[in-house]
C-alpha atoms as a PDB file:
ATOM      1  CA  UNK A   1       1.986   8.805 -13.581  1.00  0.00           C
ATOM      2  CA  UNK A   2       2.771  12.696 -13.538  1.00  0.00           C
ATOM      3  CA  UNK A   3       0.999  13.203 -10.181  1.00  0.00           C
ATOM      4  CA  UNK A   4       2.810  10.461  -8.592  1.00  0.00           C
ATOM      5  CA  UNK A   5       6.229  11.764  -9.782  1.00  0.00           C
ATOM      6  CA  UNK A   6       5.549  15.172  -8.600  1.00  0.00           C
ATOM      7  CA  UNK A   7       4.529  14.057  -5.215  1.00  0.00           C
ATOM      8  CA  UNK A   8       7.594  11.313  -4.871  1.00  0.00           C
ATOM      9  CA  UNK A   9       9.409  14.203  -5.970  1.00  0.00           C
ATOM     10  CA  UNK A  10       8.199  16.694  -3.307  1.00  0.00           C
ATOM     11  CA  UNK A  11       7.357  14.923  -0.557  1.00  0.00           C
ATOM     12  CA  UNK A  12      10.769  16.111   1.446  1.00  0.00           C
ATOM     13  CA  UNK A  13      13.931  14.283   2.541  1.00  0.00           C
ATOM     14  CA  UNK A  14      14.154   9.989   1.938  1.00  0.00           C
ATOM     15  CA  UNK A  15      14.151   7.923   5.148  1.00  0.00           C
ATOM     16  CA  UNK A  16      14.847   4.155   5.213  1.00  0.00           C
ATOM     17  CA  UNK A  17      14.080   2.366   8.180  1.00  0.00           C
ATOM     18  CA  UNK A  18      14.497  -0.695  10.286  1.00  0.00           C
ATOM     19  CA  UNK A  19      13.737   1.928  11.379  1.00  0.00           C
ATOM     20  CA  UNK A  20      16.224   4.365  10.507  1.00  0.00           C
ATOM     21  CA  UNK A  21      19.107   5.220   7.801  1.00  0.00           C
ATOM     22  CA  UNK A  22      17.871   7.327   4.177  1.00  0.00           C
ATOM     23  CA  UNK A  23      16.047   6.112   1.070  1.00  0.00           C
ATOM     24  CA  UNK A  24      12.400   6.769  -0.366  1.00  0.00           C
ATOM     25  CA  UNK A  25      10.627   4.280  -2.137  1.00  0.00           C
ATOM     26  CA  UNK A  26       8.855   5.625  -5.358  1.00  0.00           C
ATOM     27  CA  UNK A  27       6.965   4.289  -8.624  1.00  0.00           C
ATOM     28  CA  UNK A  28      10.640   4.500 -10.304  1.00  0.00           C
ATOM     29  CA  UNK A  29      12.381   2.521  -7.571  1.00  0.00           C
ATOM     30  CA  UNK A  30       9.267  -0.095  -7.863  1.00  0.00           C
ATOM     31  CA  UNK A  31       9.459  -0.731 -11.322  1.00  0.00           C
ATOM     32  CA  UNK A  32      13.575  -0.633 -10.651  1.00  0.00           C
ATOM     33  CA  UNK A  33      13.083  -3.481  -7.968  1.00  0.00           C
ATOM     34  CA  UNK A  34      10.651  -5.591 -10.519  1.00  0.00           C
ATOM     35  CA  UNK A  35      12.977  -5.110 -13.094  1.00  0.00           C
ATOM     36  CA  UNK A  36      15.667  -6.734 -11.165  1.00  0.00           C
ATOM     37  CA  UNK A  37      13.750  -9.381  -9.931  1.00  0.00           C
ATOM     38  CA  UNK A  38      12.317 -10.686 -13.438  1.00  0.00           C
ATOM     39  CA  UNK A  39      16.028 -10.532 -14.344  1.00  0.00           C
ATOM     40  CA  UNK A  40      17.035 -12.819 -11.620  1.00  0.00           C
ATOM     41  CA  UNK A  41      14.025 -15.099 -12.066  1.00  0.00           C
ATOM     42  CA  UNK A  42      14.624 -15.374 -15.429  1.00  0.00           C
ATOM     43  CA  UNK A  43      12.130 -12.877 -16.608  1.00  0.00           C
ATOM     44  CA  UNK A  44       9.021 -13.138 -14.649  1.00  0.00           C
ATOM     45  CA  UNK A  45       7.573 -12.308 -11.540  1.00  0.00           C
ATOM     46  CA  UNK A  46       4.213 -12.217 -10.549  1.00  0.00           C
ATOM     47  CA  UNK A  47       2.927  -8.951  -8.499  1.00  0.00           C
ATOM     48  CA  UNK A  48      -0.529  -8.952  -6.915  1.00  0.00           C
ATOM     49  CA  UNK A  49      -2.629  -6.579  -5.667  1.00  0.00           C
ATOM     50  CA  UNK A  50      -4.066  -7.977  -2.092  1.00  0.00           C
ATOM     51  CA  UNK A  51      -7.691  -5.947  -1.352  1.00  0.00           C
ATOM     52  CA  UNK A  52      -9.982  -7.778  -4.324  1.00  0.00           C
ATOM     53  CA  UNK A  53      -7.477 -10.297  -5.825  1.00  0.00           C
ATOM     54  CA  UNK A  54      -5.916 -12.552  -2.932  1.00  0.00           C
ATOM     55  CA  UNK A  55      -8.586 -11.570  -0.713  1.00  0.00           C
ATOM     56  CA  UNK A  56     -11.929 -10.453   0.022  1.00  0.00           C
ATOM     57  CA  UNK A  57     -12.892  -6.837   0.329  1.00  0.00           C
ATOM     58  CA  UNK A  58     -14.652  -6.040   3.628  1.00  0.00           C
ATOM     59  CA  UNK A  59     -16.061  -3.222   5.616  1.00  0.00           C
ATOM     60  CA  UNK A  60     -14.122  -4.185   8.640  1.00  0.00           C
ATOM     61  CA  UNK A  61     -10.469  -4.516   6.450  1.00  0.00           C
ATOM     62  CA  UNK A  62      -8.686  -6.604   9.720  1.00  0.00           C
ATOM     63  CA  UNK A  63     -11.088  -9.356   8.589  1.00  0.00           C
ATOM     64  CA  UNK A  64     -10.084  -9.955   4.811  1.00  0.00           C
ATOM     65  CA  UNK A  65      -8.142 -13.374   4.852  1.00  0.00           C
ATOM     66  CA  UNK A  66      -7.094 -14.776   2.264  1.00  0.00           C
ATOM     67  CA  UNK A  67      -9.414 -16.608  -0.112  1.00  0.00           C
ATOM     68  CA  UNK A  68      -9.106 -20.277   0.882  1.00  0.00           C
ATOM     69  CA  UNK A  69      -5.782 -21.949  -1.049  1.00  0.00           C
ATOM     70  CA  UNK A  70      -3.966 -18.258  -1.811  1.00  0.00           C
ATOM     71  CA  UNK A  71      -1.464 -18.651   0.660  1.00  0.00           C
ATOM     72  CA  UNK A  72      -0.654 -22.596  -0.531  1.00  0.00           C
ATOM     73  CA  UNK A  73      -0.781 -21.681  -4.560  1.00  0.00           C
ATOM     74  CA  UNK A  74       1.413 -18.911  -3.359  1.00  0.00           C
ATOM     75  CA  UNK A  75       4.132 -20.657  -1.542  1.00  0.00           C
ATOM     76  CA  UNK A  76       3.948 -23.724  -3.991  1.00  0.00           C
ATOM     77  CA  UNK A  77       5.147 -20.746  -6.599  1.00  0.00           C
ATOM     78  CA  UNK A  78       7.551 -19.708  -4.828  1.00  0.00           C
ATOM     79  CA  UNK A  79       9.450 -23.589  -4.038  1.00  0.00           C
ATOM     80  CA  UNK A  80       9.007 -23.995  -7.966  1.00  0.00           C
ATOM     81  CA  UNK A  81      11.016 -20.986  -7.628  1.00  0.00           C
ATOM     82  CA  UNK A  82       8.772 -18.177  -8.742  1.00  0.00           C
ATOM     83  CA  UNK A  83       9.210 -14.635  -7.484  1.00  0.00           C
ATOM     84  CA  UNK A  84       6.080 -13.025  -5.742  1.00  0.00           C
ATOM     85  CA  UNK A  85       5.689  -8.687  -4.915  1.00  0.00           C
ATOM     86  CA  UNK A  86       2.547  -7.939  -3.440  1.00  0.00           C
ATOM     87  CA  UNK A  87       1.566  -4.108  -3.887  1.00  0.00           C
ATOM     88  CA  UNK A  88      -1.803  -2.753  -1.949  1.00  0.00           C
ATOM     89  CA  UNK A  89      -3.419   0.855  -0.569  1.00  0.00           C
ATOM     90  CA  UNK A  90      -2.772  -0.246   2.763  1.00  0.00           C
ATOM     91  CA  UNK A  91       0.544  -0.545   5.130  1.00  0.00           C
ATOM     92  CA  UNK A  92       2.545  -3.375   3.947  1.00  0.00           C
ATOM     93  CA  UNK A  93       2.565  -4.374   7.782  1.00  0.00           C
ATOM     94  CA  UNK A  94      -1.368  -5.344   7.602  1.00  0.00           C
ATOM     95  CA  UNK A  95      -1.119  -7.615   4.950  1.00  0.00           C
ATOM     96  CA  UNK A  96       1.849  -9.277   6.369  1.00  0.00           C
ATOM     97  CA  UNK A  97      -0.102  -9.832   9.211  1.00  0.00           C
ATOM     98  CA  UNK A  98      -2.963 -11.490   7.502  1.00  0.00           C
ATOM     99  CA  UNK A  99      -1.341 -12.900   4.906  1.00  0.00           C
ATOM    100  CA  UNK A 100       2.392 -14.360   7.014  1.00  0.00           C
ATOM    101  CA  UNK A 101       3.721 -16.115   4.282  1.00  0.00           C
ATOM    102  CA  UNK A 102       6.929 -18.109   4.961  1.00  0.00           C
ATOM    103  CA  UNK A 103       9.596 -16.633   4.037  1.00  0.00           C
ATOM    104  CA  UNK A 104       8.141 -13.489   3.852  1.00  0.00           C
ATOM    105  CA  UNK A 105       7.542 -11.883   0.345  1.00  0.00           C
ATOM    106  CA  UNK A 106       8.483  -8.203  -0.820  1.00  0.00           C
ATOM    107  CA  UNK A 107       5.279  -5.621  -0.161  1.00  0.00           C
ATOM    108  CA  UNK A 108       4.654  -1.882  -1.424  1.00  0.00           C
ATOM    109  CA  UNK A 109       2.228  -0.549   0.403  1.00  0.00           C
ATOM    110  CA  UNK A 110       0.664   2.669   0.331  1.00  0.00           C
ATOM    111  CA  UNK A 111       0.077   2.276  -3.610  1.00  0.00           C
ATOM    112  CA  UNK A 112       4.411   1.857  -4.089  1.00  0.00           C
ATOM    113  CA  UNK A 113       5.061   4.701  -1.693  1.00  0.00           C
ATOM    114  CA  UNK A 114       5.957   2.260   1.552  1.00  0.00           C
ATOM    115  CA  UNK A 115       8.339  -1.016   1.070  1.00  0.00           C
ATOM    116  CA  UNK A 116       8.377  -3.779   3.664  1.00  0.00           C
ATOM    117  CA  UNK A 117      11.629  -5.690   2.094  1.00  0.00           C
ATOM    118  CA  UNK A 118      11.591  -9.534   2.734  1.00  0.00           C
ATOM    119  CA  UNK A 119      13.897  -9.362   5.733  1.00  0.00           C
ATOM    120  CA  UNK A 120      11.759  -6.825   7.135  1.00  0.00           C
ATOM    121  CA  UNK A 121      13.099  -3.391   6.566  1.00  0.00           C
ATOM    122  CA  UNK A 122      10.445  -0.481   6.413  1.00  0.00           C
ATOM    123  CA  UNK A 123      11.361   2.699   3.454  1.00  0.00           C
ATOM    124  CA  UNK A 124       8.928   5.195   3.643  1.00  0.00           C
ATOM    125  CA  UNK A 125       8.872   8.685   2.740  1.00  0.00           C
ATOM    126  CA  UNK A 126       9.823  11.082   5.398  1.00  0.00           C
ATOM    127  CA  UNK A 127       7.049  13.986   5.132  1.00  0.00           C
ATOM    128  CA  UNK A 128       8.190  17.734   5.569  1.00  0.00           C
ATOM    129  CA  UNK A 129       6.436  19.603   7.782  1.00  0.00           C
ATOM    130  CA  UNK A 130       4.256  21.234   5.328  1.00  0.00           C
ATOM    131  CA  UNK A 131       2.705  18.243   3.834  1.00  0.00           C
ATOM    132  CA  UNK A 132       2.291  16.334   7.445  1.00  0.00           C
ATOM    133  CA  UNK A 133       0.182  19.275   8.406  1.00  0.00           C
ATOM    134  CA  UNK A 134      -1.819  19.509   5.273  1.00  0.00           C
ATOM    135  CA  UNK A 135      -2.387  15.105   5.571  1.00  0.00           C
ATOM    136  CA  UNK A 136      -3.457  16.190   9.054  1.00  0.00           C
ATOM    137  CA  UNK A 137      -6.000  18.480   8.185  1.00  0.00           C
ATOM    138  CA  UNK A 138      -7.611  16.273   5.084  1.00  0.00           C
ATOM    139  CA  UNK A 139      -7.425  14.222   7.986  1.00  0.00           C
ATOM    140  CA  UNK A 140     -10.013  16.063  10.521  1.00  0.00           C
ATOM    141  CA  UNK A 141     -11.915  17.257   7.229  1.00  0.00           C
ATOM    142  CA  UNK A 142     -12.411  13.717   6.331  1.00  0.00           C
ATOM    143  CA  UNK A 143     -14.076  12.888   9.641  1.00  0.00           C
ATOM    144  CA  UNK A 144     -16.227  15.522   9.890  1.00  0.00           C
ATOM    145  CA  UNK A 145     -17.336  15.087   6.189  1.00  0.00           C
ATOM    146  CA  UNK A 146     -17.163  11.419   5.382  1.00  0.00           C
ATOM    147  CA  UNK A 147     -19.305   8.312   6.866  1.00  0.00           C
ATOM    148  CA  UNK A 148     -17.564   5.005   7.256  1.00  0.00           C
ATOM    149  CA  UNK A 149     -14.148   4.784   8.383  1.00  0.00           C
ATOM    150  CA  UNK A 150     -11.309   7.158   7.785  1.00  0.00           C
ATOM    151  CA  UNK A 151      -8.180   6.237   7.373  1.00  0.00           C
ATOM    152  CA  UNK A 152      -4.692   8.180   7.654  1.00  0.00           C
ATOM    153  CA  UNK A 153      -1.648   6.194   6.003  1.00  0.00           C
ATOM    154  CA  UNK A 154       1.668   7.390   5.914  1.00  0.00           C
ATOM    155  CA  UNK A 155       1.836   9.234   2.685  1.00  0.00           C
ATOM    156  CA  UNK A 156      -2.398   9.800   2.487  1.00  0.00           C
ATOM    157  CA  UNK A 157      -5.769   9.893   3.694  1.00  0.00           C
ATOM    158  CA  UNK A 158      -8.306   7.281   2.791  1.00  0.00           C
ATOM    159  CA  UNK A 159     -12.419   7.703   3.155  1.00  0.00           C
ATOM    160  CA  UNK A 160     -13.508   4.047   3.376  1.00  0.00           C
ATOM    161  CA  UNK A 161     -17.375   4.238   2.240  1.00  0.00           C
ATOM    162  CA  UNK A 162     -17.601   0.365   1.871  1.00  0.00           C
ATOM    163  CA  UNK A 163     -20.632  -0.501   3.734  1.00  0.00           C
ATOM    164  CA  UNK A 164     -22.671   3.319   3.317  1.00  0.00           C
ATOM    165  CA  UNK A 165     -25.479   4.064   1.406  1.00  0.00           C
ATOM    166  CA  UNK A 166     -25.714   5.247  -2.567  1.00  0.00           C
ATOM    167  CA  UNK A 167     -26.917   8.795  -1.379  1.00  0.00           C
ATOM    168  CA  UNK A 168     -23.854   8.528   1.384  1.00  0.00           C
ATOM    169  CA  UNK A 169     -21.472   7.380  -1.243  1.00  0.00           C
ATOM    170  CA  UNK A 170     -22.414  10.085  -4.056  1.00  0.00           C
ATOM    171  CA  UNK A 171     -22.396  12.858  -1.171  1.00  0.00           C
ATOM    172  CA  UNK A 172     -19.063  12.126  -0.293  1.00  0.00           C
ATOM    173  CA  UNK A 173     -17.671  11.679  -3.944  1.00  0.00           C
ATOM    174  CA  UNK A 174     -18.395  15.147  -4.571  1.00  0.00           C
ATOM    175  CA  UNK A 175     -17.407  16.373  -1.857  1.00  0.00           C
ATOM    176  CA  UNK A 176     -14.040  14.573  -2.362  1.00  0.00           C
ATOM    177  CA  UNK A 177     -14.281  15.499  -5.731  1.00  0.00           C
ATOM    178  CA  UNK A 178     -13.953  19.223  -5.183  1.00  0.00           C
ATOM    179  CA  UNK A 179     -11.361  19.313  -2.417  1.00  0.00           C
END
């Protein structure tokens, strides 16, 4: 995706944390970590998307469990010694929460921009100045423009229209649209 290597690309310095030392994730270093994985699980691994696949999609995000028997199938995979990525729009951190699977699993968040490694360790882009204050002001222009819930990530700002009306939802879009 040109857009996505042009942001990973000027997003300022890398930053790995626990929190702290220096590495950015990117769609290059997730494909890099898949690739490594299938090679050590002799050739597959299954990735999954969380929001619409492993669970519900809900107004109120905090309250999309699992579909009943995910988190079983999931761990039975991984005993028969499958590997398992989840990738997902929001913070790896709230879908570890909803989803604790035991041992914990490998999660990109923030659409591959944000890692949670299995044993915990957070990489996520460390913003320059310049594009922290430009997220901040989508930001405030998001909530005065958008219904719903509004949403500011680490690397992005999400209008959440789940729930609002067509006329709501087709106002927004174009407003969106042309920004």
């Amino acid at each position: 995706m040109p857009w996505a290597r042009s942001w990973n690309s000027s997003a300022g310095t890398r930053r790995r944390e626990r929190v702290g030392e220096a590495a950015m994730p990117c769609m290059k270093e997730l494909a890099e970590t898949v690739a490594g994985r299938m090679s050590r699980a002799g050739g597959s691994i299954l990735v999954l998307d969380y929001d619409g696949t492993l669970a519900p999609f809900r107004v109120d995000p905090s309250t999309a469990f699992p579909y009943p028997g995910v988190t079983e199938t999931l761990s039975k995979i991984r005993e028969a010694g499958g590997e398992i990525a989840l990738v997902t729009g929001r913070e790896p951190e709230e879908v570890a929460a909803l989803m604790p699977l035991d041992p914990p699993v490998e999660i990109w968040g923030c659409h591959g921009a944000v890692r949670l490694a299995e044993d915990g360790t957070r990489e996520a882009p460390e913003l320059d100045g310049k594009t922290l204050a430009r997220l901040e002001e989508a930001g405030r222009l998001a909530e005065t423009l958008a219904p719903g819930r509004v949403e500011r990530k680490a690397t992005s700002v999400a209008v959440h229209w789940r729930g609002a009306g067509a006329g709501e939802k087709s106002r927004v879009g174009s407003l969106v649209s042309g920004a």
